[in-house]
Protein backbone atom coordinates (compact mmCIF):
# COMPACT_ATOMS: atom_id res chain seq x y z
CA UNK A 1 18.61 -22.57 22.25
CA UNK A 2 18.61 -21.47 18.76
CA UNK A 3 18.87 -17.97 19.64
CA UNK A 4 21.71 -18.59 21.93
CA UNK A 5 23.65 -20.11 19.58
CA UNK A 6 23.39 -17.19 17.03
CA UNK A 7 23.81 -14.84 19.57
CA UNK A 8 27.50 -16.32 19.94
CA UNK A 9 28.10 -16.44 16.28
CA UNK A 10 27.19 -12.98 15.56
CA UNK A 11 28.39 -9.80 17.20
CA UNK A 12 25.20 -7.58 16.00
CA UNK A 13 26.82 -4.93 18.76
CA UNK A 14 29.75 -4.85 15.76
CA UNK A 15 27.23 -4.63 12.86
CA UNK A 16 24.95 -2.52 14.61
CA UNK A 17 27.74 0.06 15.62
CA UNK A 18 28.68 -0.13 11.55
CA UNK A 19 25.30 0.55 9.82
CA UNK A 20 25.26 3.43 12.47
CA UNK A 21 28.86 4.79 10.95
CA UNK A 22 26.90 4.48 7.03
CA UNK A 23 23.77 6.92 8.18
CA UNK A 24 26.32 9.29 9.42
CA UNK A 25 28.57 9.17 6.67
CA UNK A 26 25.24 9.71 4.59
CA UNK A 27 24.00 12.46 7.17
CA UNK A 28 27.66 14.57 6.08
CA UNK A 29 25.37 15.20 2.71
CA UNK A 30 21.82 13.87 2.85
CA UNK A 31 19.35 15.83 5.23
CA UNK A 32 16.34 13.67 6.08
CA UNK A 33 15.46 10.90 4.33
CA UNK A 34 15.98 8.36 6.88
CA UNK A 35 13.54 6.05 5.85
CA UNK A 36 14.89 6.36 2.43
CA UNK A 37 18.42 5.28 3.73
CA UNK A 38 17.25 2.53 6.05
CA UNK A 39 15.38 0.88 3.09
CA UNK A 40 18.37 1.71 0.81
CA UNK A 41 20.59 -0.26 3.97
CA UNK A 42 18.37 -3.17 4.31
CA UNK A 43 17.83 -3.98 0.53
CA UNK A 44 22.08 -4.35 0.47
CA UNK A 45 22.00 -6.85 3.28
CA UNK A 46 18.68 -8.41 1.98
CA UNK A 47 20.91 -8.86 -1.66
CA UNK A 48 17.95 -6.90 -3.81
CA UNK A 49 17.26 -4.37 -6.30
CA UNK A 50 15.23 -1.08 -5.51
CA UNK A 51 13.60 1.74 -7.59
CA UNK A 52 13.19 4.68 -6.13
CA UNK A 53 10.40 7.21 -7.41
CA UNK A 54 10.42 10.74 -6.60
CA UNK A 55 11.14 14.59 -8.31
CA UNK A 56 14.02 15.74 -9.25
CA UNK A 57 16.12 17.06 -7.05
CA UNK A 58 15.57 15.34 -4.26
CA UNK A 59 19.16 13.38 -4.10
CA UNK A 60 17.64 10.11 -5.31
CA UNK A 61 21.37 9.85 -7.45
CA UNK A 62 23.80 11.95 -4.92
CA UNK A 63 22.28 8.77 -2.43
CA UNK A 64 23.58 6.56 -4.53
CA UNK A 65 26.66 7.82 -5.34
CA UNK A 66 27.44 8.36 -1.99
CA UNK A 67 26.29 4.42 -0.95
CA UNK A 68 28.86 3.72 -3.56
CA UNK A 69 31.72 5.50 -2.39
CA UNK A 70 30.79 4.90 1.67
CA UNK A 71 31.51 0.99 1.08
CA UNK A 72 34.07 1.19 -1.55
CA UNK A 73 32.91 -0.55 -4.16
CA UNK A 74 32.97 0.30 -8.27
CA UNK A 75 30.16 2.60 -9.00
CA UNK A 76 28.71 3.17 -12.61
CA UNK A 77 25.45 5.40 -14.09
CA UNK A 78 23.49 4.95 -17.29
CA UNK A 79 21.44 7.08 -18.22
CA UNK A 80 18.27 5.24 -19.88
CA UNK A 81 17.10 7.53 -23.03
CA UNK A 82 14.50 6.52 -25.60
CA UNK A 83 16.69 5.83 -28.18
CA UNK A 84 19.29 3.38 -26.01
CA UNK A 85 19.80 -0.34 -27.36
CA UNK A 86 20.98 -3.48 -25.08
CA UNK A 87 24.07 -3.78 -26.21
CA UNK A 88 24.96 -0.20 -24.70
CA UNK A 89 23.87 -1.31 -21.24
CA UNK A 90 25.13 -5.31 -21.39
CA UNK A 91 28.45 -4.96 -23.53
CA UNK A 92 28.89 -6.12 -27.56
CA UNK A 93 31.40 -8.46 -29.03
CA UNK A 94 34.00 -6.52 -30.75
CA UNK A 95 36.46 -8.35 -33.43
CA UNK A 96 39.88 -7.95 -32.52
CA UNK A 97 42.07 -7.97 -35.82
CA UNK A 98 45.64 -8.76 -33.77
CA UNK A 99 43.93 -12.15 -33.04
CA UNK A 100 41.53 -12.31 -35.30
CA UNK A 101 39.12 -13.51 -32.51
CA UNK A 102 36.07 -11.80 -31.27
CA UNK A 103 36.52 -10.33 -27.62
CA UNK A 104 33.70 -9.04 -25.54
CA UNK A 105 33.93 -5.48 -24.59
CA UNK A 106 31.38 -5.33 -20.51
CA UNK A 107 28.69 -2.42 -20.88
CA UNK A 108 27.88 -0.13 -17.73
CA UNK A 109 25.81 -2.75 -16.07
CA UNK A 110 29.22 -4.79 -14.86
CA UNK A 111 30.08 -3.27 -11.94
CA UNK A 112 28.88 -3.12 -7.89
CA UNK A 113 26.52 -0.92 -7.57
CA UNK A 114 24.82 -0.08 -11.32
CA UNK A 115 22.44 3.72 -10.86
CA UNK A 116 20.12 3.45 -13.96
CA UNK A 117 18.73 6.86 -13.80
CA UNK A 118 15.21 7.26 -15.62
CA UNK A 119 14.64 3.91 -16.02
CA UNK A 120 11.30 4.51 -17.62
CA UNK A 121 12.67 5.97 -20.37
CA UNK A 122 13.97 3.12 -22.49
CA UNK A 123 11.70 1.39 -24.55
CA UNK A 124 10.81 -2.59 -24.00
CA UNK A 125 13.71 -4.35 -25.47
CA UNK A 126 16.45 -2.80 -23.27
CA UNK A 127 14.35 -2.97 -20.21
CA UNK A 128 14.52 -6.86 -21.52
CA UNK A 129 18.39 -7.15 -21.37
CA UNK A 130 17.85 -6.07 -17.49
CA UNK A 131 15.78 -9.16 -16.38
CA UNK A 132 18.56 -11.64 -16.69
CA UNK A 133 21.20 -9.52 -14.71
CA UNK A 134 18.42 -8.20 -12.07
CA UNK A 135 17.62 -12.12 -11.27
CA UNK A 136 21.05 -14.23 -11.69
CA UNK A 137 23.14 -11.75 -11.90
CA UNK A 138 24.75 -12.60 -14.96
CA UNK A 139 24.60 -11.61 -18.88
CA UNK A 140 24.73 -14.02 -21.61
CA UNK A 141 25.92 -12.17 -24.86
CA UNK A 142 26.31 -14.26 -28.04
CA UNK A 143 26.35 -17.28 -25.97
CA UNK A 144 28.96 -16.62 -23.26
CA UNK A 145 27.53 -16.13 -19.60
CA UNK A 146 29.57 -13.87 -17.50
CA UNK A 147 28.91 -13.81 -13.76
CA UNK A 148 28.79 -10.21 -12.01
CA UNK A 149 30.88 -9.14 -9.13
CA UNK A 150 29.29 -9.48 -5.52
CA UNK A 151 27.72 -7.13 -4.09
CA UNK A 152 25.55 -6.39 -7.19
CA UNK A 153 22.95 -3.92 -6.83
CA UNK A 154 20.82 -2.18 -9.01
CA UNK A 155 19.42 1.66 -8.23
CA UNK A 156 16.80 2.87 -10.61
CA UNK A 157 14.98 6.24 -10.14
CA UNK A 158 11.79 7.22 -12.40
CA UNK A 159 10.14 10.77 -11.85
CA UNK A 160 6.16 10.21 -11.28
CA UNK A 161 5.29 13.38 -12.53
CA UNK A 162 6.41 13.89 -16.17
CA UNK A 163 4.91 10.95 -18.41
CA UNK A 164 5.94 12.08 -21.92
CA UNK A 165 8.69 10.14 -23.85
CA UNK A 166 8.47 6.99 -20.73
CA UNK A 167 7.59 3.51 -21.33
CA UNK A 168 5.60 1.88 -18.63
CA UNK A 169 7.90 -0.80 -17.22
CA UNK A 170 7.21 -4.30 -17.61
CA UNK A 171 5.09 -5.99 -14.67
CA UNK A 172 8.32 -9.05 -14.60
CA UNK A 173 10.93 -6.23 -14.42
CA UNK A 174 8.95 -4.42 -11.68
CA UNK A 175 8.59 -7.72 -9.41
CA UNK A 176 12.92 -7.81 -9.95
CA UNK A 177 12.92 -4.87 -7.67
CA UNK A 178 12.71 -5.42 -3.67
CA UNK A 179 11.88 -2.22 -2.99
CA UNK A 180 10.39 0.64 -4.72
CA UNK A 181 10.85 3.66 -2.16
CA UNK A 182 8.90 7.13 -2.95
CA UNK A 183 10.85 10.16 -2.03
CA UNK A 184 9.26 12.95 -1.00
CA UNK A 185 10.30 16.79 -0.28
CA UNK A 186 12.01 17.36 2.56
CA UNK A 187 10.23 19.52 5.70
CA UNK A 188 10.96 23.29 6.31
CA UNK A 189 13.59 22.87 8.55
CA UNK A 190 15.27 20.04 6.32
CA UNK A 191 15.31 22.08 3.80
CA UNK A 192 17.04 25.60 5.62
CA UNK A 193 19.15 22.89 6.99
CA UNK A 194 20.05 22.13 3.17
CA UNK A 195 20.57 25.24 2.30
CA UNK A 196 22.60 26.62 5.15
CA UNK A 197 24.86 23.31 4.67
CA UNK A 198 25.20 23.98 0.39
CA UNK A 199 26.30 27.56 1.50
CA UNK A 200 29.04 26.26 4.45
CA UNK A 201 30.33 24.20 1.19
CA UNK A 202 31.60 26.68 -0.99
CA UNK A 203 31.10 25.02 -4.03
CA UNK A 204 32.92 21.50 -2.93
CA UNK A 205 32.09 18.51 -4.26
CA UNK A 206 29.20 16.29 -1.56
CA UNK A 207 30.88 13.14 -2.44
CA UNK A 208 34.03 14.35 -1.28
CA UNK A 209 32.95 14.85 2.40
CA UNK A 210 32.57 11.14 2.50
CA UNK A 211 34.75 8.29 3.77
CA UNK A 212 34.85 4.98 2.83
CA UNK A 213 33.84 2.96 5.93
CA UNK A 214 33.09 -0.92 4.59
CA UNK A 215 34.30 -2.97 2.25
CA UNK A 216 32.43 -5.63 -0.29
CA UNK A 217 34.16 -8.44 2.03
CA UNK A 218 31.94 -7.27 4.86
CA UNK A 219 28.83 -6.70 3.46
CA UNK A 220 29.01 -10.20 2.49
CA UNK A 221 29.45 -11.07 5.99
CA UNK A 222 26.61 -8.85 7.20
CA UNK A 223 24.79 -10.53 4.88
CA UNK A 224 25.35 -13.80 6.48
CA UNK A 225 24.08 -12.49 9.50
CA UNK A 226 21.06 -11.75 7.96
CA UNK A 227 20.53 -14.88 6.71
CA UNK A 228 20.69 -16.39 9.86
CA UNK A 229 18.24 -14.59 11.87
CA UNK A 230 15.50 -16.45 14.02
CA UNK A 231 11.95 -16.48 12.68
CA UNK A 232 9.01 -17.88 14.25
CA UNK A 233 6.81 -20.20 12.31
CA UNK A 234 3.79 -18.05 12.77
CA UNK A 235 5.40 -14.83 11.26
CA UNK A 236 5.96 -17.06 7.95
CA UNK A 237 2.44 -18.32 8.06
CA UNK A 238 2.15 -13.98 8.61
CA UNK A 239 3.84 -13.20 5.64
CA UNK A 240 2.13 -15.96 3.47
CA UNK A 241 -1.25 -14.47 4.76
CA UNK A 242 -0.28 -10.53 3.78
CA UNK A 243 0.81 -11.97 0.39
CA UNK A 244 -2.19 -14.05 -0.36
CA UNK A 245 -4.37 -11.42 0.49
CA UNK A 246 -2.93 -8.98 -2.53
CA UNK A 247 -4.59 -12.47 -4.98
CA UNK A 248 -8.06 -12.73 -3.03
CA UNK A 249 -8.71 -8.93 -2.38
CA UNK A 250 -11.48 -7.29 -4.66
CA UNK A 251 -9.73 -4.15 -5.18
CA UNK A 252 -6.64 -5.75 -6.95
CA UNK A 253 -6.49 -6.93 -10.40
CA UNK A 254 -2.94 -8.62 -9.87
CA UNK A 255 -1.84 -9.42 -6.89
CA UNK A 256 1.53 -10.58 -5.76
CA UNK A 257 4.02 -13.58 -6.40
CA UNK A 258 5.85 -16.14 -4.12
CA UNK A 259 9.06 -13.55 -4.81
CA UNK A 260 7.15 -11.11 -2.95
CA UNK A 261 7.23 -13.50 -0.39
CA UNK A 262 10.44 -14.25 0.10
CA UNK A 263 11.09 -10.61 -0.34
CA UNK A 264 9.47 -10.04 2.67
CA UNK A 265 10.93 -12.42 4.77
CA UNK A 266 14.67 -11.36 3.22
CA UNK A 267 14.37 -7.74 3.92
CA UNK A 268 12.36 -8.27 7.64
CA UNK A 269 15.41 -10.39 8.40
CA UNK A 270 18.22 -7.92 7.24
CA UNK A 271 15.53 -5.24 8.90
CA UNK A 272 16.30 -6.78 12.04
CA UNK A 273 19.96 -7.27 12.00
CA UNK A 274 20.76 -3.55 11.18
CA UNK A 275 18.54 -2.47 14.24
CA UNK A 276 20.47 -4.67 16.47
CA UNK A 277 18.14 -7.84 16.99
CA UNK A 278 18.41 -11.43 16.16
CA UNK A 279 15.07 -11.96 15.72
CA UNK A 280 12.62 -10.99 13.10
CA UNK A 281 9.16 -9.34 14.64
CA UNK A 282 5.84 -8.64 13.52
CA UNK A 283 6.81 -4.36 13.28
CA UNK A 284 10.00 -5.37 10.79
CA UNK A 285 7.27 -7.22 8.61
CA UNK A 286 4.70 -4.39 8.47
CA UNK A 287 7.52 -2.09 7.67
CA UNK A 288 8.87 -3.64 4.85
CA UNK A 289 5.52 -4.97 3.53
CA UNK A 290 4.59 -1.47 1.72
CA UNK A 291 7.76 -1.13 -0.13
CA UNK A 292 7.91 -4.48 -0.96
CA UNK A 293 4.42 -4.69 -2.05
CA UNK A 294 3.46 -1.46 -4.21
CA UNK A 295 4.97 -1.92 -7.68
CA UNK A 296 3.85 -5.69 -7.42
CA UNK A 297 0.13 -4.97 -7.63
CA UNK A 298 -2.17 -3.88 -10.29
CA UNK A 299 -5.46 -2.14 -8.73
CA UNK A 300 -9.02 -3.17 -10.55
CA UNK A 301 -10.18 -0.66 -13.32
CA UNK A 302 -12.89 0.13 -10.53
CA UNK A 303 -10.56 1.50 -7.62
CA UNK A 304 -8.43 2.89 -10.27
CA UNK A 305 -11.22 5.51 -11.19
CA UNK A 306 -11.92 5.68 -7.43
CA UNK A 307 -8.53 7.00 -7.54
CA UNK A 308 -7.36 4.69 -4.83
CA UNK A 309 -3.49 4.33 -5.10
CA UNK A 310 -1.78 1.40 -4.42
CA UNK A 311 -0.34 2.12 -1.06
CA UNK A 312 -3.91 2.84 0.37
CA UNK A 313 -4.71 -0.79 -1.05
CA UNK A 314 -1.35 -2.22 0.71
CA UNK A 315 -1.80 -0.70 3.96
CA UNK A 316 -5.93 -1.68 4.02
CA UNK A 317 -4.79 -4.87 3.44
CA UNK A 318 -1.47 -5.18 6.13
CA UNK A 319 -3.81 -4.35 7.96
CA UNK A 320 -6.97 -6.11 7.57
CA UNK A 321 -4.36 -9.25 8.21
CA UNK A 322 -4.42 -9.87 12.11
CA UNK A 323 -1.08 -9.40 14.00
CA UNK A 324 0.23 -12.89 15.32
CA UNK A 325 0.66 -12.66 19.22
């Protein structure tokens, strides 16, 4: 009865036919990827935060920029450098002599959708100013709170390769992110594909190619549906078994918190709804498990030097966790 209900609340047809319109909007530009852009997708509607880790070059930021413009919301970049302080991402108060009054002047971090490129870069107090925005979505400067704009997202990319001049980033600040997604290099035929595409260009701008196709109003409303999608008690008690797993396996020094949880259940939801269903299933879980889970564990000293990485550990443990029927 639930189901039927929801099913004549929500025209998923509707929301199905306009994530669709978004991957080819992003396919005008981005070749491959599509796991990339279904996370990217799924974390909007699931309201969360996501790192992404890869190379450079491998249009971690043209993504972004491209998300930005596709549902028309304000877009702005900082780029994270050793020597940044907070008060160049949050904002400062500035005294204004006409009124002799002190008036706060927003940093880059008020807008939409915020792309902190290199986020590894800045040292520990400015990755501080980021925890208070990343969880309530608002910055308190010299005692003021001001509330961000919905949607709020924040992008981060972080190159795995090159180590020198990077701070590693705080284990509290890593569990604010609901995804970290590794980007690899695209195939052989990706890339030609690239290539002949750069050449058709002629030197235009990507971004330009791109038409804005949503709104902020109606991701808000596709987030609704989200939230409203049916799961069965037994793929909770699912979840809650993956999670509790990461604190009672051997291999892992950390394992992960109750956000992890509900990060889970958040993104398997809005996993569902932008594949067309009402209803979460045990696939959507295992999905999102890996990226939800693989910057919120810490492996033991002893599978470190095994040189077991942390997605090995995830997917052992996904699944040594039996599949509810």
């Amino acid at each position: 009865m639930q189901e039927e209900s929801f099913q004549s609340r929500v025209d998923l047809s509707a929301l199905s036919e306009q994530v669709k319109k978004i991957k080819q909007e992003i396919g005008k530009i981005i070749i491959g990827q599509e796991r990339m852009i279904d996370l990217l997708i799924t974390a909007i509607l699931a309201d969360g935060h996501v790192l992404i880790e890869g190379v450079p070059g491998v249009a971690k930021t043209l993504t972004a920029k491209l998300l930005a413009k596709i549902i028309a919301i304000d877009f702005s970049r900082i780029q994270f450098t050793p020597d940044l302080m907070p008060s160049d991402v949050l904002g400062t108060s500035v005294y204004n002599l006409k009124t002799s009054e002190f008036e706060f002047k927003a940093g880059p971090i008020f807008s939409n959708l915020v792309l902190i490129d290199e986020i590894n870069r800045a040292p520990a107090k400015t990755q501080a100013a980021l925890f208070e925005v990343m969880e309530e979505r608002q910055v308190t400067v010299d005692g003021h709170t001001h509330k961000m704009k919905n949607p709020y997202l924040v992008m981060a990319t972080q190159n795995p390769i090159e180590q020198e001049g990077t701070y590693r980033l705080p284990e509290a600040q890593l569990d604010r992110f609901l995804f970290k997604i590794v980007v690899n290099y695209p195939g052989f035929d990706e890339e030609v594909e690239i290539l002949t595409k750069h050449h058709g260009r002629l030197g235009a701008l990507p971004v330009l190619e791109v038409n804005a196709i949503l709104s902020a109003d109606q991701i808000e409303l596709m987030r609704r549906f989200s939230n409203q999608v049916h799961v069965e008690l037994n793929l909770v008690k699912y979840i809650a078994q993956i999670v509790q797993e990461t604190r009672n396996n051997p291999m892992l020094f950390l394992g992960a918190s109750p956000r992890a949880s509900i990060a889970i259940l958040s993104s398997a939801k809005a996993y569902a709804v932008i594949n067309g269903r009402d209803f979460v299933s045990p696939e959507d879980i295992k999905l999102v498990a890996l990226p939800v889970l693989r910057h919120r564990i810490v492996l033991s000293p002893e599978k470190e030097m095994e040189g077991v990485s942390a997605d090995e550990a995830v997917n052992m443990i996904i699944n040594k966790v039996e599949v509810p029927r």
